[in-house]
C-alpha atoms as a PDB file:
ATOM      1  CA  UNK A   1      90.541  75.672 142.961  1.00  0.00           C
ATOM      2  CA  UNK A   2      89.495  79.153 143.412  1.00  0.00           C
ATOM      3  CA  UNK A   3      88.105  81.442 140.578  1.00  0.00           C
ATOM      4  CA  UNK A   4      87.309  85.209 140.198  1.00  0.00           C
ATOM      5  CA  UNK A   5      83.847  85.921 139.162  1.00  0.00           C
ATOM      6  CA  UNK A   6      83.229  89.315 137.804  1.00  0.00           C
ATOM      7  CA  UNK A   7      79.909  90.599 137.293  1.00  0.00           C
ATOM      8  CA  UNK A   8      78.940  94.287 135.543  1.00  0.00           C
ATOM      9  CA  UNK A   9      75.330  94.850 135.625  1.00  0.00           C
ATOM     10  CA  UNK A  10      72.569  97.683 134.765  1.00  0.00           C
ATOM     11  CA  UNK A  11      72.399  99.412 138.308  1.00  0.00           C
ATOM     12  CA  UNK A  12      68.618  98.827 138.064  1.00  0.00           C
ATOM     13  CA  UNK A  13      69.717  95.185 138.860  1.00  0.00           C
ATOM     14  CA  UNK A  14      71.331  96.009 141.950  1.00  0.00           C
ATOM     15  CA  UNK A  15      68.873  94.529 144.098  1.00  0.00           C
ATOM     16  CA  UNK A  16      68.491  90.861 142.275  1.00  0.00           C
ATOM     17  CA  UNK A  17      72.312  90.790 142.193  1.00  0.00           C
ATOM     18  CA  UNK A  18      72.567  91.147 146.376  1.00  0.00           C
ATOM     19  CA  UNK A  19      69.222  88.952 146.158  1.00  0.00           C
ATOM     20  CA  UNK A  20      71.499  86.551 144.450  1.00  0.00           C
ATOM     21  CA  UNK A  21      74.924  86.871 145.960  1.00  0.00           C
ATOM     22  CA  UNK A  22      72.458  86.117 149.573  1.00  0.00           C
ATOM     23  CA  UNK A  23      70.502  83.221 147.926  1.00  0.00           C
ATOM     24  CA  UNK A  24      73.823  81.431 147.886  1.00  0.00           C
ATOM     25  CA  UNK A  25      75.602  82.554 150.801  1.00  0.00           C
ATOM     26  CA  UNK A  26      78.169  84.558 149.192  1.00  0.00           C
ATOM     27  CA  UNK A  27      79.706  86.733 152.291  1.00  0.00           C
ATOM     28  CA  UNK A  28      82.509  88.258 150.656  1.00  0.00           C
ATOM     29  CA  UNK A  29      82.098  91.181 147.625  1.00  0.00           C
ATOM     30  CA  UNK A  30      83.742  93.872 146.240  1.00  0.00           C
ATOM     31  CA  UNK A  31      81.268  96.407 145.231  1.00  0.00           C
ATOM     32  CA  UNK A  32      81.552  99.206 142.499  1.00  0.00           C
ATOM     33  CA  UNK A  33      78.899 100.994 142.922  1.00  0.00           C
ATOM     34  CA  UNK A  34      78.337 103.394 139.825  1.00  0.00           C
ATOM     35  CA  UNK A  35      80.362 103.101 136.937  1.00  0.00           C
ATOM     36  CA  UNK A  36      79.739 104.241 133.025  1.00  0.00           C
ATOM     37  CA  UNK A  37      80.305 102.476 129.569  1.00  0.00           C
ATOM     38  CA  UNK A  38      78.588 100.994 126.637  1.00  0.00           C
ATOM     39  CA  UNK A  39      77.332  97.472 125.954  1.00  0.00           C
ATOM     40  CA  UNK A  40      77.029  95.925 122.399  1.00  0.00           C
ATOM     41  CA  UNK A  41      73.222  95.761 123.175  1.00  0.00           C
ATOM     42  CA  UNK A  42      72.457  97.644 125.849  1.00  0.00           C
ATOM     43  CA  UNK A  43      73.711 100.720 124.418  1.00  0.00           C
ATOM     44  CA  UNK A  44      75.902 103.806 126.616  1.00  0.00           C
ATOM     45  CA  UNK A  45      75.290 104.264 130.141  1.00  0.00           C
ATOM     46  CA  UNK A  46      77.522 107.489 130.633  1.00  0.00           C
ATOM     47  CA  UNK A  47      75.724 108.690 134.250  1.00  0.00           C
ATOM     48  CA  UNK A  48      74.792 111.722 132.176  1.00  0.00           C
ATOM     49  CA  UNK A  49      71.655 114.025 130.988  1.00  0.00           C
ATOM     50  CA  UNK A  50      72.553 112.858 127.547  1.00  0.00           C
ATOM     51  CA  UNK A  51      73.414 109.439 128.386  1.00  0.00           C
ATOM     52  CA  UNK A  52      71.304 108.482 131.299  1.00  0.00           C
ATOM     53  CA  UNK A  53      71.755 105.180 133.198  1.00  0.00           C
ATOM     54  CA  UNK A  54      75.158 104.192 135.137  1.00  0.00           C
ATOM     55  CA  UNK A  55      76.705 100.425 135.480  1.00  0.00           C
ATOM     56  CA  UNK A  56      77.925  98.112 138.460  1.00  0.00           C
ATOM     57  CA  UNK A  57      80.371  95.421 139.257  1.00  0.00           C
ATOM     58  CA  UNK A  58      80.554  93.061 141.718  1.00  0.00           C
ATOM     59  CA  UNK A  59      84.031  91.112 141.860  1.00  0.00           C
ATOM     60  CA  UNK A  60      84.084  87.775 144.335  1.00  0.00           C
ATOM     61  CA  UNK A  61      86.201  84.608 144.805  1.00  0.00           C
ATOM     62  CA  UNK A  62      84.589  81.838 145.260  1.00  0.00           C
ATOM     63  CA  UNK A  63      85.582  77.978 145.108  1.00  0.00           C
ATOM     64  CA  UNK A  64      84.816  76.568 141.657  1.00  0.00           C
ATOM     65  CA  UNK A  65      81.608  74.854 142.380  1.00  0.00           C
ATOM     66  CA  UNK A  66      80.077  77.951 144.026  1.00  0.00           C
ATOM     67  CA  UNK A  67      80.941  79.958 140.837  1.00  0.00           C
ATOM     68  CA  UNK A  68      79.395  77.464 138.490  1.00  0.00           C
ATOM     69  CA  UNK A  69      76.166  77.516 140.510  1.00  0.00           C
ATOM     70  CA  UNK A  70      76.575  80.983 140.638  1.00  0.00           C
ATOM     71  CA  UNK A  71      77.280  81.753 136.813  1.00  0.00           C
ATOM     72  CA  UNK A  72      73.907  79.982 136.082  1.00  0.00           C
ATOM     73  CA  UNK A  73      71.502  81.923 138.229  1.00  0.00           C
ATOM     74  CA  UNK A  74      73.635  85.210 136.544  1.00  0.00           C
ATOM     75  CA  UNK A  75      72.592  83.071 132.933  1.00  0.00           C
ATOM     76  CA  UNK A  76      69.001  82.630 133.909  1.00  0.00           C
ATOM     77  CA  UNK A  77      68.440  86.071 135.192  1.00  0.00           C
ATOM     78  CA  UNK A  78      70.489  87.498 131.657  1.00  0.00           C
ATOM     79  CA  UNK A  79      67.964  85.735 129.751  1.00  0.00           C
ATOM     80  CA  UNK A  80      64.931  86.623 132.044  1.00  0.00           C
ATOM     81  CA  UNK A  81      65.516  90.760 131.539  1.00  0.00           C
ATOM     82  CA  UNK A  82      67.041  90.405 127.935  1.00  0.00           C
ATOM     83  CA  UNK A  83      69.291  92.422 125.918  1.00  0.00           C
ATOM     84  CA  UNK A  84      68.347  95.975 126.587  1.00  0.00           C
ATOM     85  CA  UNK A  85      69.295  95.306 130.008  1.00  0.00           C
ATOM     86  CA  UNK A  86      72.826  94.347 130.887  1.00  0.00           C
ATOM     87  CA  UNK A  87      74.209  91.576 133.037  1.00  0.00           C
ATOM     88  CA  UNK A  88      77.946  90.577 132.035  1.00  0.00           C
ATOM     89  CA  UNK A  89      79.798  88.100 133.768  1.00  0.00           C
ATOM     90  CA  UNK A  90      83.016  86.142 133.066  1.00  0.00           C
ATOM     91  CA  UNK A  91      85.590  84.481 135.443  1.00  0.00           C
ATOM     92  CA  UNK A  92      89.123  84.458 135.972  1.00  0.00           C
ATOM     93  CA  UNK A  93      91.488  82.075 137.605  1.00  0.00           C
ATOM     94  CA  UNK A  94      93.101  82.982 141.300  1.00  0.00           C
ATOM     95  CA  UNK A  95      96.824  81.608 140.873  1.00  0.00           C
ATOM     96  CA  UNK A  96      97.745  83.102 144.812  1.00  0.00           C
ATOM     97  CA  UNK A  97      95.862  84.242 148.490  1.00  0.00           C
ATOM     98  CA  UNK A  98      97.294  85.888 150.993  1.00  0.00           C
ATOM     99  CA  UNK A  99      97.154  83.350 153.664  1.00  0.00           C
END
């Protein structure tokens, strides 16, 4: 079964997310590079003077097994940089591929 895993992240994190997304292999992403909002504990990241800081996302689909292995590392490195900065992910199920 195949799964959507969706990843938003503090851009500062950019480089331990491709880090990651490598360490396993992962050859196909799609990248958003710069994107705003606010986090429950991380607090606004509008891309502005007033509200400095910017998000990303990452979107990939991966067999099951590869986003469970996946979905750990993205656990471990949430709980090795904290709160204050953010690393969100969640999945989503793939009912159809093109072929």
């Amino acid at each position: 079964m195949k799964k959507a895993l969706w990843i938003l992240y503090d851009i500062v994190l950019d480089e331990d997310l491709t880090t990651l997304l490598d360490g396993h292999q992962v050859t196909g992403y799609t990248r958003w590079p710069r994107l705003s909002g606010k986090g429950p504990k991380s607090g606004a990241r509008l891309d502005s003077h007033v509200w400095p800081g910017a998000n990303a996302a990452i979107l990939t689909v991966q067999d099951e097994a590869m986003v469970d292995l996946l979905m750990k590392d993205l656990q471990a490195l949430r709980d090795d940089v904290g709160g204050l900065t953010g690393v969100w992910a969640f999945t989503t199920p793939v009912l159809d591929l093109l072929k």
